[in-house]
PDB file of N, CA and C in Angstrom:
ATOM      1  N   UNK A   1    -187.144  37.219 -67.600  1.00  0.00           N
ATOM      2  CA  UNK A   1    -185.745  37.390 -67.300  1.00  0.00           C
ATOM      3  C   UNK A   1    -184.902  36.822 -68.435  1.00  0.00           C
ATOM      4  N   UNK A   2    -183.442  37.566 -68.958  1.00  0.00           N
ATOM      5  CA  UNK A   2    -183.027  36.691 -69.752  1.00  0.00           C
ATOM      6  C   UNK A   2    -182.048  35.347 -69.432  1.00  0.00           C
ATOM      7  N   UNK A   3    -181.882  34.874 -70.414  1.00  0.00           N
ATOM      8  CA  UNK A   3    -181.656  33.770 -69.849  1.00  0.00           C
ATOM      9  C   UNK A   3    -180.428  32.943 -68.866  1.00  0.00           C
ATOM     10  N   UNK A   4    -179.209  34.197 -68.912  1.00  0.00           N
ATOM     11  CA  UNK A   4    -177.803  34.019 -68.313  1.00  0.00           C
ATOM     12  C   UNK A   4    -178.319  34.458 -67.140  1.00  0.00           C
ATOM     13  N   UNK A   5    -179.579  35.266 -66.560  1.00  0.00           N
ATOM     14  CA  UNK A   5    -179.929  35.141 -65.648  1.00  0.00           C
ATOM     15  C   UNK A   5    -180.227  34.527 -64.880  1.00  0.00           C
ATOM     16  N   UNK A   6    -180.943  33.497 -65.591  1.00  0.00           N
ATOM     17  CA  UNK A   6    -181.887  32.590 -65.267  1.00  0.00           C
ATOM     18  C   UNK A   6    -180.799  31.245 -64.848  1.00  0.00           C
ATOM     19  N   UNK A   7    -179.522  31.454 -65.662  1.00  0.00           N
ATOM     20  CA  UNK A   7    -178.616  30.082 -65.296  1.00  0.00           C
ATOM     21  C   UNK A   7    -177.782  30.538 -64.068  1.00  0.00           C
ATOM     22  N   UNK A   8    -177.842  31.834 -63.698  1.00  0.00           N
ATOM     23  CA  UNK A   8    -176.780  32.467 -62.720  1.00  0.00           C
ATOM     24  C   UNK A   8    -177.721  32.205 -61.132  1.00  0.00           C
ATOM     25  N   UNK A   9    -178.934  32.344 -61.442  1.00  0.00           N
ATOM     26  CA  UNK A   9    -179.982  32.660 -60.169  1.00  0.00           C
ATOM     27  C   UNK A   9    -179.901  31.094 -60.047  1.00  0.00           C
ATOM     28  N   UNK A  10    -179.792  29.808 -60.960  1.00  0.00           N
ATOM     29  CA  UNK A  10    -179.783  29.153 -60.712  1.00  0.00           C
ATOM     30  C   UNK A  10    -178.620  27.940 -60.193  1.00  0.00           C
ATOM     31  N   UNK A  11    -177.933  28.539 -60.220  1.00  0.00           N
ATOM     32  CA  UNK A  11    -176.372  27.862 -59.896  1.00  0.00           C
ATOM     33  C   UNK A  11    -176.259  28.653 -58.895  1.00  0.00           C
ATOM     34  N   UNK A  12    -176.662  29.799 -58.449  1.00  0.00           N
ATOM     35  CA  UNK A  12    -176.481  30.451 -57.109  1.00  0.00           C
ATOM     36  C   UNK A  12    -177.085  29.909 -55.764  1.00  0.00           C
ATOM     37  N   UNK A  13    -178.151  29.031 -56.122  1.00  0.00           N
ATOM     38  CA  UNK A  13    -179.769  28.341 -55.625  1.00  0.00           C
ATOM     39  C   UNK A  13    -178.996  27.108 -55.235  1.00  0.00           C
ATOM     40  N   UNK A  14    -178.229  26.616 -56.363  1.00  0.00           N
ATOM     41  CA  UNK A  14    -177.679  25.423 -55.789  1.00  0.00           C
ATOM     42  C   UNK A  14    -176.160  25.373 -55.226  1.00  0.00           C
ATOM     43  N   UNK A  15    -175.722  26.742 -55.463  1.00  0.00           N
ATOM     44  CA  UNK A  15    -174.284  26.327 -54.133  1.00  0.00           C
ATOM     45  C   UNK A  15    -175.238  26.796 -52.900  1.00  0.00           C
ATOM     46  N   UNK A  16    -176.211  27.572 -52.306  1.00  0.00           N
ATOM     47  CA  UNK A  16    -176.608  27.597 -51.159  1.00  0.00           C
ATOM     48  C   UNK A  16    -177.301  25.962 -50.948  1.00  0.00           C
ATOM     49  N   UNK A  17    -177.834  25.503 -51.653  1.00  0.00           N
ATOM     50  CA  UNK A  17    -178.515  24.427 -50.948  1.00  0.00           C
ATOM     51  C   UNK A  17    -176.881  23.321 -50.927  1.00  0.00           C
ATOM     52  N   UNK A  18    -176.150  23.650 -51.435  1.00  0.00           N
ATOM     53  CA  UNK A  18    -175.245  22.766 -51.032  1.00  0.00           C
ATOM     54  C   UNK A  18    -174.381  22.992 -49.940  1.00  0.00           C
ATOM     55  N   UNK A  19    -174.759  24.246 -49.664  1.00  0.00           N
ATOM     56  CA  UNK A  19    -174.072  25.106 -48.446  1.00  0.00           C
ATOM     57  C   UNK A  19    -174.706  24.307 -47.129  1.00  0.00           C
ATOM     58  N   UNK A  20    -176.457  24.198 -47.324  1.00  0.00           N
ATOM     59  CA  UNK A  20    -177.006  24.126 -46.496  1.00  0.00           C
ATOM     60  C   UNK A  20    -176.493  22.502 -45.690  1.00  0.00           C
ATOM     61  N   UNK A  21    -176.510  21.585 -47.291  1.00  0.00           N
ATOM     62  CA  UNK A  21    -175.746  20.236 -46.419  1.00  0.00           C
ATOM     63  C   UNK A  21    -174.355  20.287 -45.949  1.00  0.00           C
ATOM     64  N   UNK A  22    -173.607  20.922 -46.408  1.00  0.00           N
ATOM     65  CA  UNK A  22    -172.295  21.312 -45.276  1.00  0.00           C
ATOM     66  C   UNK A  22    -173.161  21.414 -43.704  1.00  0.00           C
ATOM     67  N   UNK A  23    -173.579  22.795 -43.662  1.00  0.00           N
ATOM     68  CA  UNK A  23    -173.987  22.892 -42.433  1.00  0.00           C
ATOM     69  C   UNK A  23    -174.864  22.365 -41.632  1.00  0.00           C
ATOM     70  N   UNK A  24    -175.362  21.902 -42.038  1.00  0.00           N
ATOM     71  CA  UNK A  24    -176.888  21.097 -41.238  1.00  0.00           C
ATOM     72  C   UNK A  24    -176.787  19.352 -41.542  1.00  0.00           C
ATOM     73  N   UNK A  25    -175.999  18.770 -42.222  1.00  0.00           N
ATOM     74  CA  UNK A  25    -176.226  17.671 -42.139  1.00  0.00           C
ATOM     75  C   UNK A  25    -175.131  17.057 -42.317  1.00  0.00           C
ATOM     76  N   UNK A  26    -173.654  17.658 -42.948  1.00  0.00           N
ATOM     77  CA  UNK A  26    -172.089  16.818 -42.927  1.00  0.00           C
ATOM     78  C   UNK A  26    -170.914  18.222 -42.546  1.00  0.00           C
ATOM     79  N   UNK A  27    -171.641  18.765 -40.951  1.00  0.00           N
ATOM     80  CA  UNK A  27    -170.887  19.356 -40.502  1.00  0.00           C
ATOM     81  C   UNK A  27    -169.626  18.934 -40.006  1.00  0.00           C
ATOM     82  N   UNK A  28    -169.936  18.185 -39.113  1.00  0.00           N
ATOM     83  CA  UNK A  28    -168.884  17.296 -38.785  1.00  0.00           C
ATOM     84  C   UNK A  28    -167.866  16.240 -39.707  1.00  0.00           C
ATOM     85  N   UNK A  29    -168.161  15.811 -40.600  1.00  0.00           N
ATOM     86  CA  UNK A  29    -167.263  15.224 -41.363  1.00  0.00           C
ATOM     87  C   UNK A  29    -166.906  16.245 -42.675  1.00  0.00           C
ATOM     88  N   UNK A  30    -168.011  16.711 -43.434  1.00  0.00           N
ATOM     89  CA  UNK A  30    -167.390  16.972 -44.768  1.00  0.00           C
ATOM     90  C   UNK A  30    -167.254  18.525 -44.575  1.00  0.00           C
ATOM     91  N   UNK A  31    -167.686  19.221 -43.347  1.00  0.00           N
ATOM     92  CA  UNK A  31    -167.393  20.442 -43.042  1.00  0.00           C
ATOM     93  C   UNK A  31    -165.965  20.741 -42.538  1.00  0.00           C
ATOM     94  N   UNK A  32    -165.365  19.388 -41.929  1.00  0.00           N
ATOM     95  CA  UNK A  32    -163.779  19.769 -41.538  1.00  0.00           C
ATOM     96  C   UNK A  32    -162.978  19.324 -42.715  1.00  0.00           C
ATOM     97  N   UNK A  33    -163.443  19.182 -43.679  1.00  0.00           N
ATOM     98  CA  UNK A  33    -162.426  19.100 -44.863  1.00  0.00           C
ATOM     99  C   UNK A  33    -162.490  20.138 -46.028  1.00  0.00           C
ATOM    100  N   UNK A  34    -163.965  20.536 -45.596  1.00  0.00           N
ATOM    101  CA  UNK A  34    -164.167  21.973 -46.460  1.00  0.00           C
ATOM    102  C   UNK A  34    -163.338  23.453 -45.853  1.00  0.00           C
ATOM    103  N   UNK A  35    -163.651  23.320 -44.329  1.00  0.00           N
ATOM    104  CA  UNK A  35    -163.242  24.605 -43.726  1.00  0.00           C
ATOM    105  C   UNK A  35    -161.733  24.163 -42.946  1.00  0.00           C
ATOM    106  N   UNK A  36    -160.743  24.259 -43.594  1.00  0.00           N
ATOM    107  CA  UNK A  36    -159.620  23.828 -43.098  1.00  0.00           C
ATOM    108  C   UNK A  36    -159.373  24.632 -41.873  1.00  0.00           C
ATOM    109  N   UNK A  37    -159.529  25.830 -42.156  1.00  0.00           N
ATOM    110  CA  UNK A  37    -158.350  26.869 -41.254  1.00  0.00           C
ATOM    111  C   UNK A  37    -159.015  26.751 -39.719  1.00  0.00           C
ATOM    112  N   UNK A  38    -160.852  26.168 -40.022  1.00  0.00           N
ATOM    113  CA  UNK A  38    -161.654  26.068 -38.487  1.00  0.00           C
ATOM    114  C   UNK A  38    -161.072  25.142 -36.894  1.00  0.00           C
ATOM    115  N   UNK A  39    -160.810  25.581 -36.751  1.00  0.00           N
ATOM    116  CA  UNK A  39    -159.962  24.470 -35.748  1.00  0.00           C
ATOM    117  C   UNK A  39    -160.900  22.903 -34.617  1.00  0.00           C
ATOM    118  N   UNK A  40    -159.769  22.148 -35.563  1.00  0.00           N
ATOM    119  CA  UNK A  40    -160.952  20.983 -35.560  1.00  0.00           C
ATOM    120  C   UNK A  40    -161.788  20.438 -33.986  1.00  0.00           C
ATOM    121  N   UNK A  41    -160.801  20.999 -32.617  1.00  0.00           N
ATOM    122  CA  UNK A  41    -162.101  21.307 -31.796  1.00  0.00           C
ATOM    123  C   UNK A  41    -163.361  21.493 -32.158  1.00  0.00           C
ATOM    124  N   UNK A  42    -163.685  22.642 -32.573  1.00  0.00           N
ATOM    125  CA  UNK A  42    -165.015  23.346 -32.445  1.00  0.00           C
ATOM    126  C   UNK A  42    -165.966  22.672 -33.393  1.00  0.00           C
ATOM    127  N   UNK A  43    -165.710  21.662 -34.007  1.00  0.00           N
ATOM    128  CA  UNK A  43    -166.793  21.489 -34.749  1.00  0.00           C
ATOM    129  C   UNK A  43    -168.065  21.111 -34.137  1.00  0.00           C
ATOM    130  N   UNK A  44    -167.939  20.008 -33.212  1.00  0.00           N
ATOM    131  CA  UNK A  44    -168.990  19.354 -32.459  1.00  0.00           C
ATOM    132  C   UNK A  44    -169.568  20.396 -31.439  1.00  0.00           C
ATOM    133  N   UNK A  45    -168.853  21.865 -31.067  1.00  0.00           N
ATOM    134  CA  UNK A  45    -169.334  22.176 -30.072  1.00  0.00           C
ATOM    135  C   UNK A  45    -170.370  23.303 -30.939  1.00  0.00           C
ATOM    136  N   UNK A  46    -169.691  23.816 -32.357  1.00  0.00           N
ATOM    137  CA  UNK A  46    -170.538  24.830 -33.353  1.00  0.00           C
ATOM    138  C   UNK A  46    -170.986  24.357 -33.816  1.00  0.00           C
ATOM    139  N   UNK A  47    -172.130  22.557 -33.903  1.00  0.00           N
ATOM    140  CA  UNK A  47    -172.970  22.233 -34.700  1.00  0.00           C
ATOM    141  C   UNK A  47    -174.482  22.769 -35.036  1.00  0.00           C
ATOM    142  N   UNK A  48    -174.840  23.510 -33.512  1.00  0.00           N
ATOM    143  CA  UNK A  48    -176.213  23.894 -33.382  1.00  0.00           C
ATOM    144  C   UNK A  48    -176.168  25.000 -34.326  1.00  0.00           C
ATOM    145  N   UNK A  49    -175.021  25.793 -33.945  1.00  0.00           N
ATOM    146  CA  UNK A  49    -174.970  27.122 -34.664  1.00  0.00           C
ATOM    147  C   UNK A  49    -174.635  27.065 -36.429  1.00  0.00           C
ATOM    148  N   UNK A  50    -173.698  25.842 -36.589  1.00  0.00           N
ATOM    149  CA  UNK A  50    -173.524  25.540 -38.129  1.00  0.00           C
ATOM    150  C   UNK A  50    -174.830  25.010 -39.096  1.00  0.00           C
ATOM    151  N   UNK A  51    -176.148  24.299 -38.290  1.00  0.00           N
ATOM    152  CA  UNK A  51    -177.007  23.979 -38.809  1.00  0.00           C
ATOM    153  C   UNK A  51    -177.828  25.477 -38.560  1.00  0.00           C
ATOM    154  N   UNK A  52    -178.147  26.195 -38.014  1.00  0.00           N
ATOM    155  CA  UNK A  52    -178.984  27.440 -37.844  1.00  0.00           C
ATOM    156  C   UNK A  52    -178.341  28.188 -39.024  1.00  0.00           C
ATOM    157  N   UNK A  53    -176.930  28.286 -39.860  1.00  0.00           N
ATOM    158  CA  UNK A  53    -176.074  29.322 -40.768  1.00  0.00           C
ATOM    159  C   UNK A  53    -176.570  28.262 -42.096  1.00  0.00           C
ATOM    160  N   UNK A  54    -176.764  27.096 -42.067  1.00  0.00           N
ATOM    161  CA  UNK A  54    -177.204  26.180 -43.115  1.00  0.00           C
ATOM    162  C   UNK A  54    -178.776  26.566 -43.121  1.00  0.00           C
ATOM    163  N   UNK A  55    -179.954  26.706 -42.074  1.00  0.00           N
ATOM    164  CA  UNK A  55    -181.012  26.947 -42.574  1.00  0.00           C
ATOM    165  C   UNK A  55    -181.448  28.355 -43.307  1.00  0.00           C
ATOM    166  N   UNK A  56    -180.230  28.996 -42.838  1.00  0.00           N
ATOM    167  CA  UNK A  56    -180.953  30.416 -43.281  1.00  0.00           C
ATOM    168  C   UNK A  56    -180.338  30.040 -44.919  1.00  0.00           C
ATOM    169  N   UNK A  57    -179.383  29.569 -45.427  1.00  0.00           N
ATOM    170  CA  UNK A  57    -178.917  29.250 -46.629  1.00  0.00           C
ATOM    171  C   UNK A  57    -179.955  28.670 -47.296  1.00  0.00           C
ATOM    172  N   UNK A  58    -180.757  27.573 -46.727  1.00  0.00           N
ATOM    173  CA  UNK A  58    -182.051  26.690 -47.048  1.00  0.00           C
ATOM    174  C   UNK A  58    -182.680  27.499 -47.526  1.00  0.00           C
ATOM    175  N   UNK A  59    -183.420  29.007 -47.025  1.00  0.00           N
ATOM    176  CA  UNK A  59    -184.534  30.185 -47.139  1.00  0.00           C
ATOM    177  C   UNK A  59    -183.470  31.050 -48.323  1.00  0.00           C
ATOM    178  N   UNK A  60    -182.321  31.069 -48.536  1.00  0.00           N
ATOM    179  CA  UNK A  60    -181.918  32.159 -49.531  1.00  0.00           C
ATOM    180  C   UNK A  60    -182.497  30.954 -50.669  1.00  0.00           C
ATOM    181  N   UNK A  61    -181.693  29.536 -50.741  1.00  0.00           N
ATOM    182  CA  UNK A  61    -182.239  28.900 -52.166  1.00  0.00           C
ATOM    183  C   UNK A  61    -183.565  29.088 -52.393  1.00  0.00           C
ATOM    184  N   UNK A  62    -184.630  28.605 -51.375  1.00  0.00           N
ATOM    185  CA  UNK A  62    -186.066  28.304 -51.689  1.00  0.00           C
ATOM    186  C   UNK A  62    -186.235  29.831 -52.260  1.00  0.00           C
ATOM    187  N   UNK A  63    -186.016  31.157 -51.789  1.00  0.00           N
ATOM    188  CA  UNK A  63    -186.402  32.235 -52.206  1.00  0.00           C
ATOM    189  C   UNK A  63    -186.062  32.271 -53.896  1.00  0.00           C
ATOM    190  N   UNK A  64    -184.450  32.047 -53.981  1.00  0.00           N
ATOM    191  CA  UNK A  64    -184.324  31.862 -55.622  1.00  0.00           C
ATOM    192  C   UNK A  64    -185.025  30.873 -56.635  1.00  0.00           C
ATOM    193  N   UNK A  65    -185.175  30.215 -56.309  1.00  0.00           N
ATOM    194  CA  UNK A  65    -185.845  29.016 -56.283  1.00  0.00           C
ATOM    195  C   UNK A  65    -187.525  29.692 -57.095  1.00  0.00           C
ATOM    196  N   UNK A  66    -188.312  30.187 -55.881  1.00  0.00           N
ATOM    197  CA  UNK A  66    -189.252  30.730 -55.947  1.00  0.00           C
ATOM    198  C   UNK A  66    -189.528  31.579 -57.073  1.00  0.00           C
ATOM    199  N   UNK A  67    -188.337  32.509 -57.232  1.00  0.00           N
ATOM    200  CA  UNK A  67    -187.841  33.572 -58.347  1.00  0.00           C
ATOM    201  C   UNK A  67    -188.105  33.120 -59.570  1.00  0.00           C
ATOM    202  N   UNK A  68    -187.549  31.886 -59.742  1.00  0.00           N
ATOM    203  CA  UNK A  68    -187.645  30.938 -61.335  1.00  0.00           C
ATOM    204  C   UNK A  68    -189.193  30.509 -61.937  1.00  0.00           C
ATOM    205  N   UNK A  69    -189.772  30.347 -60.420  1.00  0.00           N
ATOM    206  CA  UNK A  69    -191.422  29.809 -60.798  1.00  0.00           C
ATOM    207  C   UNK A  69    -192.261  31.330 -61.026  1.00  0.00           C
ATOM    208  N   UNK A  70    -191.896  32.378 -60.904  1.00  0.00           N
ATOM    209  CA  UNK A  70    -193.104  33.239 -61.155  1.00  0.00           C
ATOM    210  C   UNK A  70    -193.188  33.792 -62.434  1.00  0.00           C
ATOM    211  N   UNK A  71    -194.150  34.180 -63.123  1.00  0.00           N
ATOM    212  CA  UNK A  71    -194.929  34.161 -64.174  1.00  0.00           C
ATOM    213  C   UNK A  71    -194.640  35.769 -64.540  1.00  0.00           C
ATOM    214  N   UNK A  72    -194.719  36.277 -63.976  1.00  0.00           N
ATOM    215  CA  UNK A  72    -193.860  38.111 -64.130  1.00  0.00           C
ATOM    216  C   UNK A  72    -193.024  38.465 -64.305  1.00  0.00           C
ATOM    217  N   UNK A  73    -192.496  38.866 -64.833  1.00  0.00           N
ATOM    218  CA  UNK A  73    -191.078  39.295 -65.864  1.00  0.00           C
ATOM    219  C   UNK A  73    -190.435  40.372 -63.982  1.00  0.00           C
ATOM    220  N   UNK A  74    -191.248  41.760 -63.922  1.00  0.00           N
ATOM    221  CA  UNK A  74    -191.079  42.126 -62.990  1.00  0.00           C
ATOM    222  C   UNK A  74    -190.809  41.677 -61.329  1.00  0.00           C
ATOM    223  N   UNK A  75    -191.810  40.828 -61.776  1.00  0.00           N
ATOM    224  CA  UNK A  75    -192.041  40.612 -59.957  1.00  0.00           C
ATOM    225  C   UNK A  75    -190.823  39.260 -59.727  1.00  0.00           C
ATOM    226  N   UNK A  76    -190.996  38.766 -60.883  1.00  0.00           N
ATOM    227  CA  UNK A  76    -189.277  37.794 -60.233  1.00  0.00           C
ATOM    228  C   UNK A  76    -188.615  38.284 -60.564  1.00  0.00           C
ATOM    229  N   UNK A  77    -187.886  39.270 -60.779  1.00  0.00           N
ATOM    230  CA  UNK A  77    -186.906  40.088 -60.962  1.00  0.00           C
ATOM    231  C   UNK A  77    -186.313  40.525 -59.575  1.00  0.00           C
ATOM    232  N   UNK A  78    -187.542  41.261 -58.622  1.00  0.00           N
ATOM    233  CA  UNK A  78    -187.620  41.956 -57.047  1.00  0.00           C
ATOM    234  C   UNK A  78    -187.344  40.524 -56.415  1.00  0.00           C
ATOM    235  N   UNK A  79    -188.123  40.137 -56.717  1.00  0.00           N
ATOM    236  CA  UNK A  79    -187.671  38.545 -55.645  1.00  0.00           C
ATOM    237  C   UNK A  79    -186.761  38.029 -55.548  1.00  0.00           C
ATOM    238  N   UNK A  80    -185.785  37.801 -56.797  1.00  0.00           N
ATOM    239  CA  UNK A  80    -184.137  37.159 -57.350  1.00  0.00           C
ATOM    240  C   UNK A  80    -183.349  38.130 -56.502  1.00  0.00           C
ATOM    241  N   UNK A  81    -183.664  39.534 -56.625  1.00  0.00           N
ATOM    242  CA  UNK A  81    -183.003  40.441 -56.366  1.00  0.00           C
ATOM    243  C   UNK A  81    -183.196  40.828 -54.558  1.00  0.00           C
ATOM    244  N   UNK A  82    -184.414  40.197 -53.717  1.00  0.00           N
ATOM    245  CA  UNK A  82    -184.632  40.267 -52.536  1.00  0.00           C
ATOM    246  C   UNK A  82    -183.463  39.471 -52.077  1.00  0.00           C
ATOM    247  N   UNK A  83    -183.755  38.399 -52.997  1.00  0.00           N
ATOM    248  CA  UNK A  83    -182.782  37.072 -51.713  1.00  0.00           C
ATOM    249  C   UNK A  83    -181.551  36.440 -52.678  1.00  0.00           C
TER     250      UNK A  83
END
């Protein structure tokens, strides 16, 4: 892959995993200062569901992630491009 690729797949890898600690682990505090317009009710009651929208974020990084370690020009190409 060349290499602006390689810095794009990878800065993409890490706003999801930073996505993922919004949602799954500073929903409640650093998520009501991120998501203003959410109305600050719901946070405690959308935590189950804000950590379930953070794990699937978890599986997009690890997939990019994954993308960077393979040895095939091709086959991490399909993979970057899966997830």
């Amino acid at each position: 892959m060349k290499p602006i690729a390689l810095v794009l797949i990878t800065l993409v890898a890490l706003e999801h995993i930073y996505i993922l600690w919004i949602e799954m682990f500073a929903w409640t505090t650093k998520g009501r200062t991120t998501f203003k317009t959410f109305p600050a009710e719901l946070f405690e009651p959308t935590r189950a569901l804000a950590a379930n929208q953070g794990l699937y974020n978890g599986f997009l990084a690890a997939g990019l992630i994954w993308s960077l370690l393979i040895g095939d020009p091709l086959w991490a190409k399909n993979v970057a491009l899966f997830f």
